[in-house]
C-alpha atoms as a PDB file:
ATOM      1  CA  UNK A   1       0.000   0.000   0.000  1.00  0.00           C
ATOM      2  CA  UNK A   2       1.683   3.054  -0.908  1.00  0.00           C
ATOM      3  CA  UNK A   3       1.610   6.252   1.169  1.00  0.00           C
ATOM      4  CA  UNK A   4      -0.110   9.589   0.121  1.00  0.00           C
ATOM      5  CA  UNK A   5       1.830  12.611   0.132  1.00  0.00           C
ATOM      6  CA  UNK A   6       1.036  14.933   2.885  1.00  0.00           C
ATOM      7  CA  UNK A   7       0.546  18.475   2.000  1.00  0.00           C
ATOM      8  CA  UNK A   8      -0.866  21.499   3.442  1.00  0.00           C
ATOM      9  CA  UNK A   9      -4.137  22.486   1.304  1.00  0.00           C
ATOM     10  CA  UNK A  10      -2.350  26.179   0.836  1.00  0.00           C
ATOM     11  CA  UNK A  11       0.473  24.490  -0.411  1.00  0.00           C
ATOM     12  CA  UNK A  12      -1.711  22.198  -2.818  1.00  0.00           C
ATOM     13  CA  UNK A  13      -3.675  25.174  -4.024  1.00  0.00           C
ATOM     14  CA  UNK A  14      -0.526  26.885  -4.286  1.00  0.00           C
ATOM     15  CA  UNK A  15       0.596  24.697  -6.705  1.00  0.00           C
ATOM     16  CA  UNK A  16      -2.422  23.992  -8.491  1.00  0.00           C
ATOM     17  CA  UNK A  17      -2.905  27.712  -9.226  1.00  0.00           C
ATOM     18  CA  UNK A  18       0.898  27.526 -10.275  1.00  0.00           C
ATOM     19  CA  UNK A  19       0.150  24.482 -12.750  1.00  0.00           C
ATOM     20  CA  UNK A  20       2.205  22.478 -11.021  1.00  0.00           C
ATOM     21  CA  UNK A  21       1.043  18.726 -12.248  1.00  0.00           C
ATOM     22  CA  UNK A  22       2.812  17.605  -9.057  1.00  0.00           C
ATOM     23  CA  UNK A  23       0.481  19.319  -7.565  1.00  0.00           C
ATOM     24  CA  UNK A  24      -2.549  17.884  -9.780  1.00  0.00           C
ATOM     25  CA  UNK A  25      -1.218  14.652  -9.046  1.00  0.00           C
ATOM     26  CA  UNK A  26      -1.569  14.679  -5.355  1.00  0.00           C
ATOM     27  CA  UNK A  27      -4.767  16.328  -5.867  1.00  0.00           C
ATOM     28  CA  UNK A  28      -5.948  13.352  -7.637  1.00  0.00           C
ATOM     29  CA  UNK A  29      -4.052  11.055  -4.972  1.00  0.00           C
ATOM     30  CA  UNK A  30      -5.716  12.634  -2.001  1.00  0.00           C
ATOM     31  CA  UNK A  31      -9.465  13.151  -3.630  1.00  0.00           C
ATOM     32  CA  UNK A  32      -9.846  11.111  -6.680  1.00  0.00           C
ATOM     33  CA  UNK A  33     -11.327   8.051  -4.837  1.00  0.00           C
ATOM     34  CA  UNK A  34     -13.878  10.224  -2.529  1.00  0.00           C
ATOM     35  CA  UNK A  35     -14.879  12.698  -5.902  1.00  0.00           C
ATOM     36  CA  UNK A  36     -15.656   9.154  -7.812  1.00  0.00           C
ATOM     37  CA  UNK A  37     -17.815   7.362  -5.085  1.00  0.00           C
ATOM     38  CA  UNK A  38     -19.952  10.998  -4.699  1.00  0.00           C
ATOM     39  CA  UNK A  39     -20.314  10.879  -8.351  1.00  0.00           C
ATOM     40  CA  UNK A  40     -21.330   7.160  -8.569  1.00  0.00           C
ATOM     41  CA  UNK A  41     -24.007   7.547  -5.999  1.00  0.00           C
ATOM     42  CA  UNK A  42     -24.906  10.383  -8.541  1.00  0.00           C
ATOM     43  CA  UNK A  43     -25.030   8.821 -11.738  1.00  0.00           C
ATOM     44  CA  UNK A  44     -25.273   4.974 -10.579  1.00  0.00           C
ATOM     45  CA  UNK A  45     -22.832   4.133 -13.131  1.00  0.00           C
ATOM     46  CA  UNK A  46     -19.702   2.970 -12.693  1.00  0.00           C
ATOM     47  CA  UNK A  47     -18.225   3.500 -15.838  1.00  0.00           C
ATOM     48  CA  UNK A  48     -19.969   7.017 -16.915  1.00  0.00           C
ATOM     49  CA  UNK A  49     -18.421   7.835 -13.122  1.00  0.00           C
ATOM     50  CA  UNK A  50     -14.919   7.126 -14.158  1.00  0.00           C
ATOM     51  CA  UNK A  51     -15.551   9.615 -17.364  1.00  0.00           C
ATOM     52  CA  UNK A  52     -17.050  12.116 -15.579  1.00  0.00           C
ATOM     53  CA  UNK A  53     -14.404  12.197 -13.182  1.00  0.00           C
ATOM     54  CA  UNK A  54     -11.680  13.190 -15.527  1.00  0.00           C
ATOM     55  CA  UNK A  55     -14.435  16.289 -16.851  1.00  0.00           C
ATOM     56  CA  UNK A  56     -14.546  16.998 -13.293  1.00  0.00           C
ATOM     57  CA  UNK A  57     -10.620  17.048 -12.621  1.00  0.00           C
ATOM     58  CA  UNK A  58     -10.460  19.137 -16.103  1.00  0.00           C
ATOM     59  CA  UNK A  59     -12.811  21.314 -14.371  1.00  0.00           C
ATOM     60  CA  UNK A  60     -10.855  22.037 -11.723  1.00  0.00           C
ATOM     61  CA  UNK A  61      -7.694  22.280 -13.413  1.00  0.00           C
ATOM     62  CA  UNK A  62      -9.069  25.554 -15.277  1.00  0.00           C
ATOM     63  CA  UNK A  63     -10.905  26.905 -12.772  1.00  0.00           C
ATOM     64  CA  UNK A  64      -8.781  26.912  -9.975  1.00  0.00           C
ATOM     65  CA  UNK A  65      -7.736  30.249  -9.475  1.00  0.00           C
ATOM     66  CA  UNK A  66     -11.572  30.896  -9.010  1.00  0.00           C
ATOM     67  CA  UNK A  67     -11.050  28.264  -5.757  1.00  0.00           C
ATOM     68  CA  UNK A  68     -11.438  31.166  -2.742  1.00  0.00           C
ATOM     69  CA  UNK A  69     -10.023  29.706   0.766  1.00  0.00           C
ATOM     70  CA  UNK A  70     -12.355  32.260   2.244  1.00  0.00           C
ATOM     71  CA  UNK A  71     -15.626  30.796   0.972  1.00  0.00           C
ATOM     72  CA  UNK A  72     -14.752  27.230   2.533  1.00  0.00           C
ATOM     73  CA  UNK A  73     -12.429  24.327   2.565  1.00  0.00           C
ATOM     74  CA  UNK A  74     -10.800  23.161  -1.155  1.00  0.00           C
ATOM     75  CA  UNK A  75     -12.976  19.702  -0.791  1.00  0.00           C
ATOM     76  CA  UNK A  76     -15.716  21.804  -0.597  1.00  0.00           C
ATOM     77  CA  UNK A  77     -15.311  23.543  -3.545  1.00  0.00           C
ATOM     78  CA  UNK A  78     -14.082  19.842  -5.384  1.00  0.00           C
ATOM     79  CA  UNK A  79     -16.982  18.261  -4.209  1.00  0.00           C
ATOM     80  CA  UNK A  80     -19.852  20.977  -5.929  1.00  0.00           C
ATOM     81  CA  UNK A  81     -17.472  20.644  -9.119  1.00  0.00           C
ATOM     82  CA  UNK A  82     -18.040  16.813  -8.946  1.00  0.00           C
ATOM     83  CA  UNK A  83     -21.951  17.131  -8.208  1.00  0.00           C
ATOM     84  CA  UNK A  84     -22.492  19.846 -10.726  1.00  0.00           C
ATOM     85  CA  UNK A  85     -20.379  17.702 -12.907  1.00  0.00           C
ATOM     86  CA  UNK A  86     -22.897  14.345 -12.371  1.00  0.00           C
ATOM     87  CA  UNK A  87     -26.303  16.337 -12.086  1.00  0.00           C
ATOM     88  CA  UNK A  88     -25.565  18.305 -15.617  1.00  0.00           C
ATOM     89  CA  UNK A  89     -24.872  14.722 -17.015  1.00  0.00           C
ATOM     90  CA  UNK A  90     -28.282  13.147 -15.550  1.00  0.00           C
ATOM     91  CA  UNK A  91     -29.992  16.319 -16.839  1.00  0.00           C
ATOM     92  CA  UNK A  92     -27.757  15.957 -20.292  1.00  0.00           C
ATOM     93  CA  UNK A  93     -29.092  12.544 -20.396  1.00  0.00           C
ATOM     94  CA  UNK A  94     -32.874  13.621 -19.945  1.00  0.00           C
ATOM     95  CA  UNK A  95     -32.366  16.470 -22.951  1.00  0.00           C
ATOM     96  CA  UNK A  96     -30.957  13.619 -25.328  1.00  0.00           C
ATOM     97  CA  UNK A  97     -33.783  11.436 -24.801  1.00  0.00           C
ATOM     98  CA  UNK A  98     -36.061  14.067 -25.838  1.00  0.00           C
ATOM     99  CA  UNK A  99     -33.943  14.821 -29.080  1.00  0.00           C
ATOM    100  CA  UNK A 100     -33.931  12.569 -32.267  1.00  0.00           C
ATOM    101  CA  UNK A 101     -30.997   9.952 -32.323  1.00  0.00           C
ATOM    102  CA  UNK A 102     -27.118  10.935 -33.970  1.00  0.00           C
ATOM    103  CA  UNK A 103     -25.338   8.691 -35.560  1.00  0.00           C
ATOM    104  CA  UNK A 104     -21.732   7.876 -34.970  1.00  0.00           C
ATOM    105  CA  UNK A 105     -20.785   9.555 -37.489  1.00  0.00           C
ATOM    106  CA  UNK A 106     -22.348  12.753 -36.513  1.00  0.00           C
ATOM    107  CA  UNK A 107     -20.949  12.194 -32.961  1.00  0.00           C
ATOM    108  CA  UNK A 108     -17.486  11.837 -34.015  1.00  0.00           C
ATOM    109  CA  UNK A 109     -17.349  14.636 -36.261  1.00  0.00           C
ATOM    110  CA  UNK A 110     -18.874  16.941 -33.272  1.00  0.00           C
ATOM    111  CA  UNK A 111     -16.720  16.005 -31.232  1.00  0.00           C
ATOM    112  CA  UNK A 112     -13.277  16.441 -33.307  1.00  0.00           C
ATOM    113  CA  UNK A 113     -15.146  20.269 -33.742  1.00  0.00           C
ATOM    114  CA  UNK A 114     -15.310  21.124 -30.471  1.00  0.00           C
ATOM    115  CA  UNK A 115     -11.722  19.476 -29.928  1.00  0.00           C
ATOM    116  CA  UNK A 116      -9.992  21.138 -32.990  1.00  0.00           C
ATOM    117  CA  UNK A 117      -9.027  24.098 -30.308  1.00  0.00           C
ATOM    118  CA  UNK A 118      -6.198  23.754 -28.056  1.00  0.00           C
ATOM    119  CA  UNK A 119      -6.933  21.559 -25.254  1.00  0.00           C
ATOM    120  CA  UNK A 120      -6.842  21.922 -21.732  1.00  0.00           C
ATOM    121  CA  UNK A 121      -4.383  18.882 -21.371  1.00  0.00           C
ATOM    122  CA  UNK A 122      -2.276  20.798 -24.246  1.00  0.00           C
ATOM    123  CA  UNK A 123      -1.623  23.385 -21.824  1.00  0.00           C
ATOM    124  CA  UNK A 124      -0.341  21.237 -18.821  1.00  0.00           C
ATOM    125  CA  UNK A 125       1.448  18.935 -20.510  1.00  0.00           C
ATOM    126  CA  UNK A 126      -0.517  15.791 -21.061  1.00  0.00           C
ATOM    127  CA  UNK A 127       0.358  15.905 -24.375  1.00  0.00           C
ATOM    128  CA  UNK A 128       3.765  15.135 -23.742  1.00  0.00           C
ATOM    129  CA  UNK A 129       3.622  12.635 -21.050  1.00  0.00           C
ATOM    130  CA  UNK A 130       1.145  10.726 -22.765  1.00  0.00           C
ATOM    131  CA  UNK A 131       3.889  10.931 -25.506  1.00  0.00           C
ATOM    132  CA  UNK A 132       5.652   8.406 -23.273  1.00  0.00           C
ATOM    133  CA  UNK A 133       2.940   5.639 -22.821  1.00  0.00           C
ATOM    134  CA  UNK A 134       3.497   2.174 -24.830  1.00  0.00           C
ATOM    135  CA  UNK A 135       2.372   2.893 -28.445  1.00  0.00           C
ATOM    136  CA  UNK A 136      -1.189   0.706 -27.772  1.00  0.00           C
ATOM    137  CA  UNK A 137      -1.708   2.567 -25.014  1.00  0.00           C
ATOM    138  CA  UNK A 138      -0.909   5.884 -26.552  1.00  0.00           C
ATOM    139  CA  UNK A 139      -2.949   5.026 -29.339  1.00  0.00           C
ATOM    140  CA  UNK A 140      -6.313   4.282 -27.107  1.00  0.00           C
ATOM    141  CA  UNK A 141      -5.706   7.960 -25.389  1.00  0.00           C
ATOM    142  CA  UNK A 142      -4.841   9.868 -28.156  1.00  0.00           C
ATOM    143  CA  UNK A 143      -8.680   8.834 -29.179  1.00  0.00           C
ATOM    144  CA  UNK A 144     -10.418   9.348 -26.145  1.00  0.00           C
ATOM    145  CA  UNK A 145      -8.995  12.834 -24.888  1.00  0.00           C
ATOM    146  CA  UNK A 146      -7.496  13.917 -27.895  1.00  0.00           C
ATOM    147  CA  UNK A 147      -9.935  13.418 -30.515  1.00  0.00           C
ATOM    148  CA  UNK A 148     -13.024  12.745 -28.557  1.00  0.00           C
ATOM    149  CA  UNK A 149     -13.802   9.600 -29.166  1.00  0.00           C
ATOM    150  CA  UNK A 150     -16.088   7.359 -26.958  1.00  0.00           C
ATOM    151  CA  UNK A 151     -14.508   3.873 -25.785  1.00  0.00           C
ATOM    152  CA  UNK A 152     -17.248   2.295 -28.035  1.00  0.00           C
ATOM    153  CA  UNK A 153     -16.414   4.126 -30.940  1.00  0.00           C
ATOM    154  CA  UNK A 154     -12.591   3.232 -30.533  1.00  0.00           C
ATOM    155  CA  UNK A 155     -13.385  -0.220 -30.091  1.00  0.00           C
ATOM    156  CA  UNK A 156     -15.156   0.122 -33.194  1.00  0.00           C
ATOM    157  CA  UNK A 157     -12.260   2.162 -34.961  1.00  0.00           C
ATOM    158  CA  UNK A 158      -9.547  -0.107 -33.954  1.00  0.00           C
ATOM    159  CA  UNK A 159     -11.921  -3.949 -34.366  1.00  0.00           C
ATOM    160  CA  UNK A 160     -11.069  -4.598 -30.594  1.00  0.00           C
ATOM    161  CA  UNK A 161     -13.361  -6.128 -27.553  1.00  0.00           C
ATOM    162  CA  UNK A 162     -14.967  -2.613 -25.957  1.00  0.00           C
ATOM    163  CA  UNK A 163     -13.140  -4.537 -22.853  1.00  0.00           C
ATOM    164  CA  UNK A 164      -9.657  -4.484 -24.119  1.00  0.00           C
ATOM    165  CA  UNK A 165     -10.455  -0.617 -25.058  1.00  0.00           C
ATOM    166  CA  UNK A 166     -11.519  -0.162 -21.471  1.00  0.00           C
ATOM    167  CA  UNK A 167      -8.550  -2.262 -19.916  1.00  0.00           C
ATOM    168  CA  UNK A 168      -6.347   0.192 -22.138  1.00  0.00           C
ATOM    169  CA  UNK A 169      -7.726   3.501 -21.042  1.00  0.00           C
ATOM    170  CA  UNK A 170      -7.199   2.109 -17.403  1.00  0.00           C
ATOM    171  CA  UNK A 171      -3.962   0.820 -17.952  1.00  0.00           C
ATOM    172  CA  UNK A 172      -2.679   4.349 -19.608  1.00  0.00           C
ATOM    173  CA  UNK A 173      -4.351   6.267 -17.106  1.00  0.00           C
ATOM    174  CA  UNK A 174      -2.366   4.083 -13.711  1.00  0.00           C
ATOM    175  CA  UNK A 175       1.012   4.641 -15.982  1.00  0.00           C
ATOM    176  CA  UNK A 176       0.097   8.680 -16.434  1.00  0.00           C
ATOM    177  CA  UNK A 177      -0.767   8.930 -12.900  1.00  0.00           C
ATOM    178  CA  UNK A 178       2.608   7.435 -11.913  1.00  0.00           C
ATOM    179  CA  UNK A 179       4.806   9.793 -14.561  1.00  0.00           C
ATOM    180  CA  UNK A 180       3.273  12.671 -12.967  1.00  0.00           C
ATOM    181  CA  UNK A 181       4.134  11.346  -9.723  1.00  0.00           C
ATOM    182  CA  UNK A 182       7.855  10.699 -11.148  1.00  0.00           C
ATOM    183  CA  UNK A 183       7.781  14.629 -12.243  1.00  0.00           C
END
């Protein structure tokens, strides 16, 4: 069992407002397990959870410097990001049902619009950590956050079990979290 770093939350916001992806890292450490079981009890999905716990930790990582120590503790402030996060999916959910069916086709080109912008990740330096995953790995992330695709629809690209997709993604995400530990 490995030991989480202990740091002061001024020091974590600190670094988070400094882009430190140290600091992300042990911000994941520290509340990534709590932020996914509020947002399962949420959503009631285990796997739309894990997904909308990454939107949730993008969330935070540009809105940080709008965190205000003043207004309450940084779990606090996590924790609405995570609800808002799940609630806006249920209620996402609700508006799609109500709207006439996409096809993949029309999904994947959406998406690859809205991503054609620099990303987020771009900025902090995914890009070039991810750089360092094995290539099948790479290749399976490079999809997903890069290009917007859904695990289904790289399963589909690649002609691979939605499983090994979803073993991938997990895979390349436990290797990420440990190079940003290693930074």
């Amino acid at each position: 069992m490995s030991k989480r770093p202990v740091i002061v939350e001024d020091e974590l916001v600190e670094g988070l407002k400094a882009r430190s992806q140290k600091a992300f890292a042990v911000l994941y450490d520290n509340y990534g397990t709590t932020l996914l079981g509020i947002i399962c009890k949420i959503v009631r999905d285990e796997h739309e959870a894990e997904n909308l716990l990454q939107d949730t930790f993008v969330k935070i990582w540009r809105n940080i410097d709008q965190y205000d120590a003043s207004k309450g503790r940084l779990f606090t402030w996590l924790l609405n990001i995570a609800r808002n996060t799940a609630i806006n999916f249920l209620r996402s959910i609700k508006d799609i049902e109500k709207t006439e069916i996409q096809t993949a086709e029309t999904d994947v080109y959406t998406a690859r619009a809205v991503v054609s912008e620099p990303s987020p990740l771009e900025y902090i330096g995914v890009a070039e950590t991810v750089n360092q995953l094995d290539p099948k790995l790479k290749q399976v992330i490079d999809l997903i956050y890069f290009f917007g695709y859904t695990q289904q629809e790289v399963a589909d690209r690649l002609d691979m079990p939605l499983g090994t997709v979803k073993t991938r993604t997990r895979a390349a995400l436990q290797q990420l979290k440990q190079l940003f530990a290693d930074e």
